[in-house]
N, C-alpha and C. Protein backbone atom coordinates (compact mmCIF):
# COMPACT_ATOMS: atom_id res chain seq x y z
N UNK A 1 25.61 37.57 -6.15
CA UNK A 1 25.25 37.58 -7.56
C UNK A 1 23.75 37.32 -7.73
N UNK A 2 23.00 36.08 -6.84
CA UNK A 2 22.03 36.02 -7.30
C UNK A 2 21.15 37.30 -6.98
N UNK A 3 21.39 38.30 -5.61
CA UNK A 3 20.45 39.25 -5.55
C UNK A 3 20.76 40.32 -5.81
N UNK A 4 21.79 39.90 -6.70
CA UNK A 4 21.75 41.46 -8.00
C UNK A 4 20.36 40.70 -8.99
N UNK A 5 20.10 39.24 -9.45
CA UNK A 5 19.69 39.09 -10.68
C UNK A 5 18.24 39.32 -10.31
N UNK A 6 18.32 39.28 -8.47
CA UNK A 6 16.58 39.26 -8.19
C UNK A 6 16.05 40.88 -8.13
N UNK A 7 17.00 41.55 -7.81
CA UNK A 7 16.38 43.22 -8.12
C UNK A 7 16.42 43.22 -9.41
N UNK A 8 17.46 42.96 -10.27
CA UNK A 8 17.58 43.54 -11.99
C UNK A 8 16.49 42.80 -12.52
N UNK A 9 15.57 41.71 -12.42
CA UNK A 9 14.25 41.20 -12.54
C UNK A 9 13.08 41.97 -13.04
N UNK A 10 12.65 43.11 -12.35
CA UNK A 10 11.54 43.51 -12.14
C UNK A 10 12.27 44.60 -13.22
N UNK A 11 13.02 45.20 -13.27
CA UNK A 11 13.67 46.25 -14.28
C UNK A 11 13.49 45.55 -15.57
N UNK A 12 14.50 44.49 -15.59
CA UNK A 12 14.24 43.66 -16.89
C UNK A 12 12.74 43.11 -17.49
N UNK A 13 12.08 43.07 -16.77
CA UNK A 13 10.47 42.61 -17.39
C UNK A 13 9.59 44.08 -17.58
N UNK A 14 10.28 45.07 -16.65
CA UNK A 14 9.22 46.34 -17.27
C UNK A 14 9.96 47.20 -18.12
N UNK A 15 11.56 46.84 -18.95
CA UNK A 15 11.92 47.34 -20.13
C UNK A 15 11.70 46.52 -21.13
N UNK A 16 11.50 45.09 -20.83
CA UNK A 16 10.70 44.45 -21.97
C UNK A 16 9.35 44.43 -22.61
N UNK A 17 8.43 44.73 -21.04
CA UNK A 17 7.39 45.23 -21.61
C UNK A 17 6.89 46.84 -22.50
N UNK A 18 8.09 47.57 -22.25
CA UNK A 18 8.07 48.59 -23.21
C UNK A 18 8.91 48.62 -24.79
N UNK A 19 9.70 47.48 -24.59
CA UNK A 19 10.41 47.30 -26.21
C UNK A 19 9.70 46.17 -26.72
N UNK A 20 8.39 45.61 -26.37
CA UNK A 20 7.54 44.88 -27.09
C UNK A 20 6.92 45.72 -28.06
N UNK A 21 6.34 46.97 -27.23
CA UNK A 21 5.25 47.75 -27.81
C UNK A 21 6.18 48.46 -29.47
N UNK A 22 7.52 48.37 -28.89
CA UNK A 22 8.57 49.20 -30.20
C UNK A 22 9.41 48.03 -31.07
N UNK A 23 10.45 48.28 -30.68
CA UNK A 23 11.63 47.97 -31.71
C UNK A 23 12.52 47.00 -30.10
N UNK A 24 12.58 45.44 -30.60
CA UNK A 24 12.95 45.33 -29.25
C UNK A 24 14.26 44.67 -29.61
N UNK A 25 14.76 44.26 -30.77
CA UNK A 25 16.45 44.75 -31.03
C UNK A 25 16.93 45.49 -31.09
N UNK A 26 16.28 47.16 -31.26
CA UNK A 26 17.01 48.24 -30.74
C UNK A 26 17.33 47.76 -28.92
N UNK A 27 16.04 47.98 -28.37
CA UNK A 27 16.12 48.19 -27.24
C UNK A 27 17.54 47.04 -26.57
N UNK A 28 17.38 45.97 -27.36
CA UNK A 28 18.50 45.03 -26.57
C UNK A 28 19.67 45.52 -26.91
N UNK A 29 19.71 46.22 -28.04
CA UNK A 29 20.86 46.68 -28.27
C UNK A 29 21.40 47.72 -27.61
N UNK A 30 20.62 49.15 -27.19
CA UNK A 30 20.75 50.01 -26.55
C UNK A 30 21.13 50.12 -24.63
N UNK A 31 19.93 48.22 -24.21
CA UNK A 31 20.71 47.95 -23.07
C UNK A 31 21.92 47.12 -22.94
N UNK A 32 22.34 46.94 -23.74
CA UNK A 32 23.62 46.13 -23.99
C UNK A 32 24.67 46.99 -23.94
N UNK A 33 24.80 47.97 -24.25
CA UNK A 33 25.61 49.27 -24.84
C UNK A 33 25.66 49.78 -23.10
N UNK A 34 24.68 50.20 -22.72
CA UNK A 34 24.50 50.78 -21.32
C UNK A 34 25.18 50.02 -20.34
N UNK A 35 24.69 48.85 -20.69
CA UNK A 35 25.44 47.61 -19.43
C UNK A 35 27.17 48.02 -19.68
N UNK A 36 27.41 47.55 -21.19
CA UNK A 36 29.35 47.78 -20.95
C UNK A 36 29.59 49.07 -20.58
N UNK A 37 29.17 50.27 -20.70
CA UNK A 37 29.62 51.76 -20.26
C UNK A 37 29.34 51.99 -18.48
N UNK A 38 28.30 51.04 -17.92
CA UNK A 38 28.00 51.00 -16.93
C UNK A 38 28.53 50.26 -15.76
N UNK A 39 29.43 49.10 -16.62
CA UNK A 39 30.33 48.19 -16.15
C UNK A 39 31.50 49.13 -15.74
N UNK A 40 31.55 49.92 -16.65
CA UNK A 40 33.28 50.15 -16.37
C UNK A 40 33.52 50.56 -14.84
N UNK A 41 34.25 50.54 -14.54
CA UNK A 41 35.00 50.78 -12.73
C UNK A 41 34.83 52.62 -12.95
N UNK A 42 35.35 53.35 -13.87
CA UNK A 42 35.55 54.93 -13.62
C UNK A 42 34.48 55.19 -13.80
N UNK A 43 33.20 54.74 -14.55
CA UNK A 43 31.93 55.21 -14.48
C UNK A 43 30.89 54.93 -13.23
N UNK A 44 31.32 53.62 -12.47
CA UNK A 44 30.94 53.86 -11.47
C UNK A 44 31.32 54.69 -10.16
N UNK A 45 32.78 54.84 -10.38
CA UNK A 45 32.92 55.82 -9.32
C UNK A 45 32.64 56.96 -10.30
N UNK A 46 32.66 57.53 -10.86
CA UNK A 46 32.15 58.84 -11.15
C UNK A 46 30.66 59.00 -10.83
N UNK A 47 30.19 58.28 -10.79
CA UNK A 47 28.43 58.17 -10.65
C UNK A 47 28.41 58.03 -9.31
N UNK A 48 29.26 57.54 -8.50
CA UNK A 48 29.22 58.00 -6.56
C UNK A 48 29.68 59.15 -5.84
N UNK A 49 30.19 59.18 -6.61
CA UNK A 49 31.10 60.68 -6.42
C UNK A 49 30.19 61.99 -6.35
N UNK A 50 30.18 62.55 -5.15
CA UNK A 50 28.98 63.61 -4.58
C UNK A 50 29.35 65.04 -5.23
N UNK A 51 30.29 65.15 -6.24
CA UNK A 51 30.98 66.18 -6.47
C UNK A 51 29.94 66.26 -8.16
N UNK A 52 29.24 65.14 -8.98
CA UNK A 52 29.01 65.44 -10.10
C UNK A 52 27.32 64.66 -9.94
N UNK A 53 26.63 65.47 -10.47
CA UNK A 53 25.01 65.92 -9.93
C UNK A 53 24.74 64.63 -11.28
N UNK A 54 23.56 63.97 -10.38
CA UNK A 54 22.92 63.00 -10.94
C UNK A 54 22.40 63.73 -12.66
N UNK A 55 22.23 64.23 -13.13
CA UNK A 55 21.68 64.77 -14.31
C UNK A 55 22.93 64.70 -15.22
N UNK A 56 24.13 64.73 -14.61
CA UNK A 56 25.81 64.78 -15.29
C UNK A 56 25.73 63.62 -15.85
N UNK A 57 25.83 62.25 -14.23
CA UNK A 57 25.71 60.91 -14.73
C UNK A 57 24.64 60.52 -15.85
N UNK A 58 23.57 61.23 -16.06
CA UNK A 58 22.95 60.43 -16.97
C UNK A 58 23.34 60.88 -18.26
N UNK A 59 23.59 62.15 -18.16
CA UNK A 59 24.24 62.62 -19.76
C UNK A 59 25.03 61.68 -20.05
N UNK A 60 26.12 62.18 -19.59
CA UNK A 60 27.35 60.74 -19.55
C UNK A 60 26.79 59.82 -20.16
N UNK A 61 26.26 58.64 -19.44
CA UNK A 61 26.08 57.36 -19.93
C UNK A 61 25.12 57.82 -21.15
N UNK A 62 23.90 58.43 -21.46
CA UNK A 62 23.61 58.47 -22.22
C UNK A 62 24.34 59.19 -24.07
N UNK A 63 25.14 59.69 -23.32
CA UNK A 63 25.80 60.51 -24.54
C UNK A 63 27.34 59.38 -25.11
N UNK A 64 27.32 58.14 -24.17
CA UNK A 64 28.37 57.10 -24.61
C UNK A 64 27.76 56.26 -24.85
N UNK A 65 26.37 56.27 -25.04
CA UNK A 65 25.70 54.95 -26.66
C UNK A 65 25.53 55.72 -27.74
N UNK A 66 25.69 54.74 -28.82
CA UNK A 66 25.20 54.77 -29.90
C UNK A 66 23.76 54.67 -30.50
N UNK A 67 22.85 53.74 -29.69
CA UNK A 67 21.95 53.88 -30.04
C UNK A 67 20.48 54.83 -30.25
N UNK A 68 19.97 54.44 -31.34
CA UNK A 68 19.25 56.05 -31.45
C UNK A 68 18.16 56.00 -30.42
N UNK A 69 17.86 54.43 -30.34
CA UNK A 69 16.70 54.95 -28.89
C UNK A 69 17.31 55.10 -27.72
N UNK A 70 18.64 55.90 -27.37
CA UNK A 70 18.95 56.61 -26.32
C UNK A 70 18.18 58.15 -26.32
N UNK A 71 17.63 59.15 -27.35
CA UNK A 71 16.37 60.00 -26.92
C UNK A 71 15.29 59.71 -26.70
N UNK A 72 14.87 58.51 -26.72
CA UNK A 72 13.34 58.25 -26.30
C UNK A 72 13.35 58.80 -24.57
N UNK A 73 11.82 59.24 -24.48
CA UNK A 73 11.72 59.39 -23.30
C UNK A 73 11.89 57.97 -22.19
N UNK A 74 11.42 56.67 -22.28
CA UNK A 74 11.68 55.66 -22.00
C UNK A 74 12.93 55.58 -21.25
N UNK A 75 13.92 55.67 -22.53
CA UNK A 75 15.34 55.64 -21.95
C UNK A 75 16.39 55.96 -21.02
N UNK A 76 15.57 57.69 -21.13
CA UNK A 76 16.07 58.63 -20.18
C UNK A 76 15.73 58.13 -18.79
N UNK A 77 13.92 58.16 -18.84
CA UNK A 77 13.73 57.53 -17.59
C UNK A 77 14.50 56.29 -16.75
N UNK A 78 14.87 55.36 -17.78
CA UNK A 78 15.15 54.02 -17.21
C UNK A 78 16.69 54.64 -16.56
N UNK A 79 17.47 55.35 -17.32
CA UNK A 79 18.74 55.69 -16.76
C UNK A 79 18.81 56.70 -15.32
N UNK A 80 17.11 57.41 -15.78
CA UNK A 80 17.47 58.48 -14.64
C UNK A 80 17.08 57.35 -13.31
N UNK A 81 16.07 57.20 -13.30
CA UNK A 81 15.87 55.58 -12.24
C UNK A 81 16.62 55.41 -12.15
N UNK A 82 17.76 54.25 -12.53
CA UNK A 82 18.84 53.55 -11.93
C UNK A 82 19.93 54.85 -11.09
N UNK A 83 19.99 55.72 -11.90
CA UNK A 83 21.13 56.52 -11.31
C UNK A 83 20.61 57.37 -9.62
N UNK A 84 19.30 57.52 -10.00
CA UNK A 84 18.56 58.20 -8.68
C UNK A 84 18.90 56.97 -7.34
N UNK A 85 18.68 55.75 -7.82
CA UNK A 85 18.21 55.09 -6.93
C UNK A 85 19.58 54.37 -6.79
N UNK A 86 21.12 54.73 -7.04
CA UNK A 86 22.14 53.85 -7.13
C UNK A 86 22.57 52.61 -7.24
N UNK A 87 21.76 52.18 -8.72
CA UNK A 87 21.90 50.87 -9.34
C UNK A 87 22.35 50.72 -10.86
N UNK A 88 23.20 51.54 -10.92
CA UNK A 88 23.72 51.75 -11.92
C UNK A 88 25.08 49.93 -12.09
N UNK A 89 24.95 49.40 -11.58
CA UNK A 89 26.10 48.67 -11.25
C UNK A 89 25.04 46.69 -11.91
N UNK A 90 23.02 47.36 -11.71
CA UNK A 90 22.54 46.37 -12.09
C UNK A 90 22.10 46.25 -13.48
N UNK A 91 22.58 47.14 -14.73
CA UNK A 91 22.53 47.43 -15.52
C UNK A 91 23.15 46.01 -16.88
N UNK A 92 23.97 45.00 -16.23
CA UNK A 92 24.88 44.33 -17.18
C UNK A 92 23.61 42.98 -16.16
N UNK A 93 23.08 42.76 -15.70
CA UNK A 93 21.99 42.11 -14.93
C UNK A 93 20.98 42.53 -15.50
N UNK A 94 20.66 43.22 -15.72
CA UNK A 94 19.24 44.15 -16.29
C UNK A 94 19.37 43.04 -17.92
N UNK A 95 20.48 43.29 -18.48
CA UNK A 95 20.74 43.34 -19.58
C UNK A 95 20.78 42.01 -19.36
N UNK A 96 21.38 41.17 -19.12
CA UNK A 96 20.96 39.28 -18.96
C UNK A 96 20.03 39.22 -19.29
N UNK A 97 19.11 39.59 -18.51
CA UNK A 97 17.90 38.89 -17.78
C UNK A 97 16.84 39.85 -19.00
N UNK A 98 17.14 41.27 -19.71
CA UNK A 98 16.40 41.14 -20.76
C UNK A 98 16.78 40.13 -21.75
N UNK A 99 17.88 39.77 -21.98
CA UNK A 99 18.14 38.94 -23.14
C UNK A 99 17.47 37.07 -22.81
N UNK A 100 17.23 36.96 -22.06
CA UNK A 100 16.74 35.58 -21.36
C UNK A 100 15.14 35.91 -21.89
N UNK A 101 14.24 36.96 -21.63
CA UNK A 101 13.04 37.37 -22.02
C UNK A 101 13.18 37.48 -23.69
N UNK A 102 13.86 37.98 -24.35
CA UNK A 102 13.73 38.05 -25.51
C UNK A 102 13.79 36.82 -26.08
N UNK A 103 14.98 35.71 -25.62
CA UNK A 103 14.92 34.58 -26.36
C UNK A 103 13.48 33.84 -26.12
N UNK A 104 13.34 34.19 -25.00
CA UNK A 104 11.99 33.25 -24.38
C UNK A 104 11.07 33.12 -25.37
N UNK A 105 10.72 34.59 -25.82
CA UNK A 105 10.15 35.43 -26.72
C UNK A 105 9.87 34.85 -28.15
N UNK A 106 10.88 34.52 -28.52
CA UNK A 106 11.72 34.25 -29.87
C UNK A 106 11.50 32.67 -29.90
N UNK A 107 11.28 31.70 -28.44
CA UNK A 107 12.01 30.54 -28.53
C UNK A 107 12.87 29.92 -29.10
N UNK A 108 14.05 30.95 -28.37
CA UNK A 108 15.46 30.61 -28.70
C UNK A 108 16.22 30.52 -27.15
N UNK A 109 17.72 30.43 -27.37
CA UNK A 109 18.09 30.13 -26.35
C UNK A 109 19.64 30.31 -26.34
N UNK A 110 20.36 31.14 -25.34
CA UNK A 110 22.15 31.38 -25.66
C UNK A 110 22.50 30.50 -25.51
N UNK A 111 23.70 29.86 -26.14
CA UNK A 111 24.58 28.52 -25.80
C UNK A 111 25.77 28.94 -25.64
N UNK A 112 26.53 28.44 -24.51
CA UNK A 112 28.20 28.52 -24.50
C UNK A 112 28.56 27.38 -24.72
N UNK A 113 29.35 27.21 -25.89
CA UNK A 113 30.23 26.18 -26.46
C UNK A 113 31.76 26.28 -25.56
N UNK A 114 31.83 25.71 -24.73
CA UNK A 114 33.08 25.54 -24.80
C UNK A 114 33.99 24.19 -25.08
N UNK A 115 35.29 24.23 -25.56
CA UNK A 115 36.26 23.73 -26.48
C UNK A 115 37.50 23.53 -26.22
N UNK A 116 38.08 22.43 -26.32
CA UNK A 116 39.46 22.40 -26.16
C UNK A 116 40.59 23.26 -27.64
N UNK A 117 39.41 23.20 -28.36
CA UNK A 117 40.28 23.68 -29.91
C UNK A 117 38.85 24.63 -30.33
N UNK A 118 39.27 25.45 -31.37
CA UNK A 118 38.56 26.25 -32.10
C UNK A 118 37.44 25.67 -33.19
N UNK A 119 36.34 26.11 -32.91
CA UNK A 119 35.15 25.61 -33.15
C UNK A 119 34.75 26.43 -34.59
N UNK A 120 34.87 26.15 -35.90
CA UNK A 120 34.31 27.40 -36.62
C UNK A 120 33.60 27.09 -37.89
N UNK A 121 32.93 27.29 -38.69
CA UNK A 121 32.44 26.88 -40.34
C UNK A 121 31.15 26.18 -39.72
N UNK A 122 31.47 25.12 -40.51
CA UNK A 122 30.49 24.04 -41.50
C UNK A 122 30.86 22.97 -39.85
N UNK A 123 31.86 23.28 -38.98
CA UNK A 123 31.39 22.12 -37.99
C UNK A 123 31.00 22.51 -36.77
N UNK A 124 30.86 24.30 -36.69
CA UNK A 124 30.35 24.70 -35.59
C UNK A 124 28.42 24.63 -36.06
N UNK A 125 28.27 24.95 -37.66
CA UNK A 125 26.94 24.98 -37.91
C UNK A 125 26.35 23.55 -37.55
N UNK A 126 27.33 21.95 -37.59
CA UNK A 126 26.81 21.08 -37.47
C UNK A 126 25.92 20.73 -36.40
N UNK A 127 27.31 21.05 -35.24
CA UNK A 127 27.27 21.18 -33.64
C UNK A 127 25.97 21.68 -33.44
N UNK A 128 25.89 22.74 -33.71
CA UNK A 128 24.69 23.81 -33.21
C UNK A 128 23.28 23.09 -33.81
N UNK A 129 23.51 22.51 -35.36
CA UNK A 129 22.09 21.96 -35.68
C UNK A 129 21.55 20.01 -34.60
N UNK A 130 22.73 19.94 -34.55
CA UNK A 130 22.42 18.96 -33.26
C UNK A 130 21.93 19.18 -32.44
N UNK A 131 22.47 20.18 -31.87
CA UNK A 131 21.92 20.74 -30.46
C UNK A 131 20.64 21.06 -30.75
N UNK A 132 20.14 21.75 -31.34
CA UNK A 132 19.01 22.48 -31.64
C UNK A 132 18.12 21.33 -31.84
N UNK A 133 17.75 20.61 -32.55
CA UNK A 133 17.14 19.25 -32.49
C UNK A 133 17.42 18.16 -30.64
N UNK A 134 17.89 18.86 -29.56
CA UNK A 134 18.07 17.89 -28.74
C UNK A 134 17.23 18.45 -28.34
N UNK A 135 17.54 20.23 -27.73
CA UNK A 135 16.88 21.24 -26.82
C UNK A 135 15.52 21.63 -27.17
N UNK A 136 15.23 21.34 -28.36
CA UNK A 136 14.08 22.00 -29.52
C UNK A 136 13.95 23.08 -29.47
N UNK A 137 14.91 24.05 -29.97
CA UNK A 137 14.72 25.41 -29.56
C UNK A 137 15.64 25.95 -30.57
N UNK A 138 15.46 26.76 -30.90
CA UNK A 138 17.12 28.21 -32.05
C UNK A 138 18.07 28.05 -30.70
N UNK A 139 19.21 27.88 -31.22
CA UNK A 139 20.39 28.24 -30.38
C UNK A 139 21.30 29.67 -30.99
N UNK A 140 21.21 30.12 -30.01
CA UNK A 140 22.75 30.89 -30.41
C UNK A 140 23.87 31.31 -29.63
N UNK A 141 24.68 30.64 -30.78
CA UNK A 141 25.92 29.83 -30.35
C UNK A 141 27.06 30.94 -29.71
N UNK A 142 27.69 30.97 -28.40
CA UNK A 142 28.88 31.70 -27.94
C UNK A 142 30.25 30.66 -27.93
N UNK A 143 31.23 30.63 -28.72
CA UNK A 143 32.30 29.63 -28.64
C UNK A 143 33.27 30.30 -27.60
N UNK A 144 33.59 29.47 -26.76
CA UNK A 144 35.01 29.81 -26.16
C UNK A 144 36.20 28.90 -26.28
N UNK A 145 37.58 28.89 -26.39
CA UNK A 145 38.47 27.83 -26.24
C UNK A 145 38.99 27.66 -24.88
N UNK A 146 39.23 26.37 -24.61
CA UNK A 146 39.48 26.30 -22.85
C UNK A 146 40.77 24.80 -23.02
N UNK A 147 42.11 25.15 -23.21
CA UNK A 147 43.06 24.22 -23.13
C UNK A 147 42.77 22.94 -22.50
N UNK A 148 42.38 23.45 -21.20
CA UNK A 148 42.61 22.58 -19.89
C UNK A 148 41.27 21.42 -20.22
N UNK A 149 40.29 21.83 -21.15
CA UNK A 149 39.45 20.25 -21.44
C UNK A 149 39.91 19.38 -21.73
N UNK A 150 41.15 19.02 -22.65
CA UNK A 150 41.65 18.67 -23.19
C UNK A 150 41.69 18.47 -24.69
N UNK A 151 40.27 18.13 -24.35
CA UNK A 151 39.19 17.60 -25.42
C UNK A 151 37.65 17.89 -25.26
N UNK A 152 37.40 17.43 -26.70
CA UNK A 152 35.81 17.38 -26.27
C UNK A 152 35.23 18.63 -25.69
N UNK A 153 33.94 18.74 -26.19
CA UNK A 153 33.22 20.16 -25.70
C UNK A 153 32.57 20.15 -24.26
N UNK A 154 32.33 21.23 -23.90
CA UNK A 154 31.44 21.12 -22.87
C UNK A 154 30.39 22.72 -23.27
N UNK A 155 28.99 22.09 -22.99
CA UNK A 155 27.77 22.80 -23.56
C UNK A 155 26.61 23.37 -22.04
N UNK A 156 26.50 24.62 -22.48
CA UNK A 156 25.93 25.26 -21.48
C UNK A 156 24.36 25.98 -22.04
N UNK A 157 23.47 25.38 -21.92
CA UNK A 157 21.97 26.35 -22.16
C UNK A 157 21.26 26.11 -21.34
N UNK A 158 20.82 27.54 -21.03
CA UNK A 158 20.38 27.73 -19.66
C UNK A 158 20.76 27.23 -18.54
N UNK A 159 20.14 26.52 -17.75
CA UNK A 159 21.11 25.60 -16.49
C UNK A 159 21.29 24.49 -16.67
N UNK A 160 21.00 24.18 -18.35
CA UNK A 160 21.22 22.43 -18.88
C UNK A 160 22.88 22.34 -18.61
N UNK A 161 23.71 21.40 -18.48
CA UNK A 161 25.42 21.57 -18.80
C UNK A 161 25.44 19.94 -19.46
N UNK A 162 25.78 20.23 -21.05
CA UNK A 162 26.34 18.59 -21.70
C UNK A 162 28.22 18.90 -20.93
N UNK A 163 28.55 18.14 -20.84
CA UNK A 163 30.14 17.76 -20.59
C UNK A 163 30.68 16.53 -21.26
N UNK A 164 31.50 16.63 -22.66
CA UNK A 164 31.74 15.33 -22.90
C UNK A 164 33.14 15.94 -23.29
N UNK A 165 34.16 16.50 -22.05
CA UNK A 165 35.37 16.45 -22.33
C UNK A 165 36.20 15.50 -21.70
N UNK A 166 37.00 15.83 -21.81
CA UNK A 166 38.19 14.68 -21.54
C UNK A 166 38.27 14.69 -19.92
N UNK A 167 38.62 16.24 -19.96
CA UNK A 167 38.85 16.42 -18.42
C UNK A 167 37.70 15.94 -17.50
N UNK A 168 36.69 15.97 -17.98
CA UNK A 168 35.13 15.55 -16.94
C UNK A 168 35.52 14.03 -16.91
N UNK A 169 35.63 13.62 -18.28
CA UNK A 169 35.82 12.29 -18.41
C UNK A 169 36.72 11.46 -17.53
N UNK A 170 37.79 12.04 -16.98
CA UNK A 170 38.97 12.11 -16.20
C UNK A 170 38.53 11.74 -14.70
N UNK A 171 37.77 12.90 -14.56
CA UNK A 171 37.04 12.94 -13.29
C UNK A 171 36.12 12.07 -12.68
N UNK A 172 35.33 12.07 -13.71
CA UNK A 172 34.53 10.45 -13.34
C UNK A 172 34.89 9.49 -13.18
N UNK A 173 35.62 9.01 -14.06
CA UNK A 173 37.03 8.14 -13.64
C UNK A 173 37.63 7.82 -12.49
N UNK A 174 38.23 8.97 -11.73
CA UNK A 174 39.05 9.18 -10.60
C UNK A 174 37.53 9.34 -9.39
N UNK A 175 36.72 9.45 -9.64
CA UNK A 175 35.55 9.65 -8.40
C UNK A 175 35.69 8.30 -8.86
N UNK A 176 35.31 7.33 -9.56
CA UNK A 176 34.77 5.67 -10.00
C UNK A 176 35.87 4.67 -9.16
N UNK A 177 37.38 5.47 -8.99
CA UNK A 177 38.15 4.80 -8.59
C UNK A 177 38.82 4.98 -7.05
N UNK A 178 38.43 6.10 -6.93
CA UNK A 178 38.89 6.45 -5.58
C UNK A 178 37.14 6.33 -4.33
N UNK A 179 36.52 5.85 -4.95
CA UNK A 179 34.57 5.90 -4.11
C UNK A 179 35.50 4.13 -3.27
């Protein structure tokens, strides 16, 4: 995993340096779109498959976004690259690691909330304005529910991790008692 994120690197900083010069929520949007069509399992074997000519694969993927800066010349290029060079697979990596540059950008930052119960309204906005005053930064917030915490959230930005669930709580416990 990590040396998918260290090739998709140098991709990701020279499509950011071209959706600075433009529209660079299109562009995140347009590699976002590419990454899930690029993810899928039949698009990658169709894209190995010696039977359908690299110019096919890029139609393809390009003709399954939506976004309108899929005719920029930019675009084409970035797809015909990956597909020439069979990295079509670092595309959902590409797409991280632009979105890590954009927040940078922005000074903001993704958060995974995760939850023993459903997080939503006026007490997920609370959560998040806490946080945001700890990290000093915009958060934006990804909730997940996870039974097995029991309780209590556990918080993920960047490689920070808060843990104040039950189950961690548990654990410390049982390391405190069994050391």
């Amino acid at each position: 995993m990590a040396e998918l994120a260290t090739i998709a690197r140098p991709y990701a900083e020279a499509l950011f340096a071209v959706a600075e010069t433009g529209d660079v929520a299109g562009w995140s949007s347009l590699v976002a779109e590419l990454a899930q069509v690029a993810a899928l399992p039949d698009v990658l074997s169709l894209a190995s498959s010696p039977k359908v000519s690299h110019a096919q694969v890029v139609d393809l993927l390009l003709s399954a976004v939506k976004s309108p800066l899929k005719e920029s010349a930019e675009a084409k290029n970035l797809v015909q690259m990956l597909v020439l060079n069979h990295r079509l697979e670092l595309l959902p990596a590409i797409h991280a690691q632009f979105e890590t540059l954009k927040n940078a950008k922005d000074g903001a930052a993704d958060a995974l909330i995760v939850s023993a119960f459903p997080i939503e309204g006026a007490q997920l906005n609370d959560l998040v304005a806490s946080l945001e005053q700890k990290f000093k930064r915009k958060l934006k917030p990804t909730v997940e529910v996870d039974k097995s915490l029991i309780g209590g959230v556990r918080i993920t930005v960047g490689d920070e991790v808060l843990d104040s669930s039950v189950r961690a709580r548990l654990a410390s416990m049982q390391a405190a008692l069994t050391a």
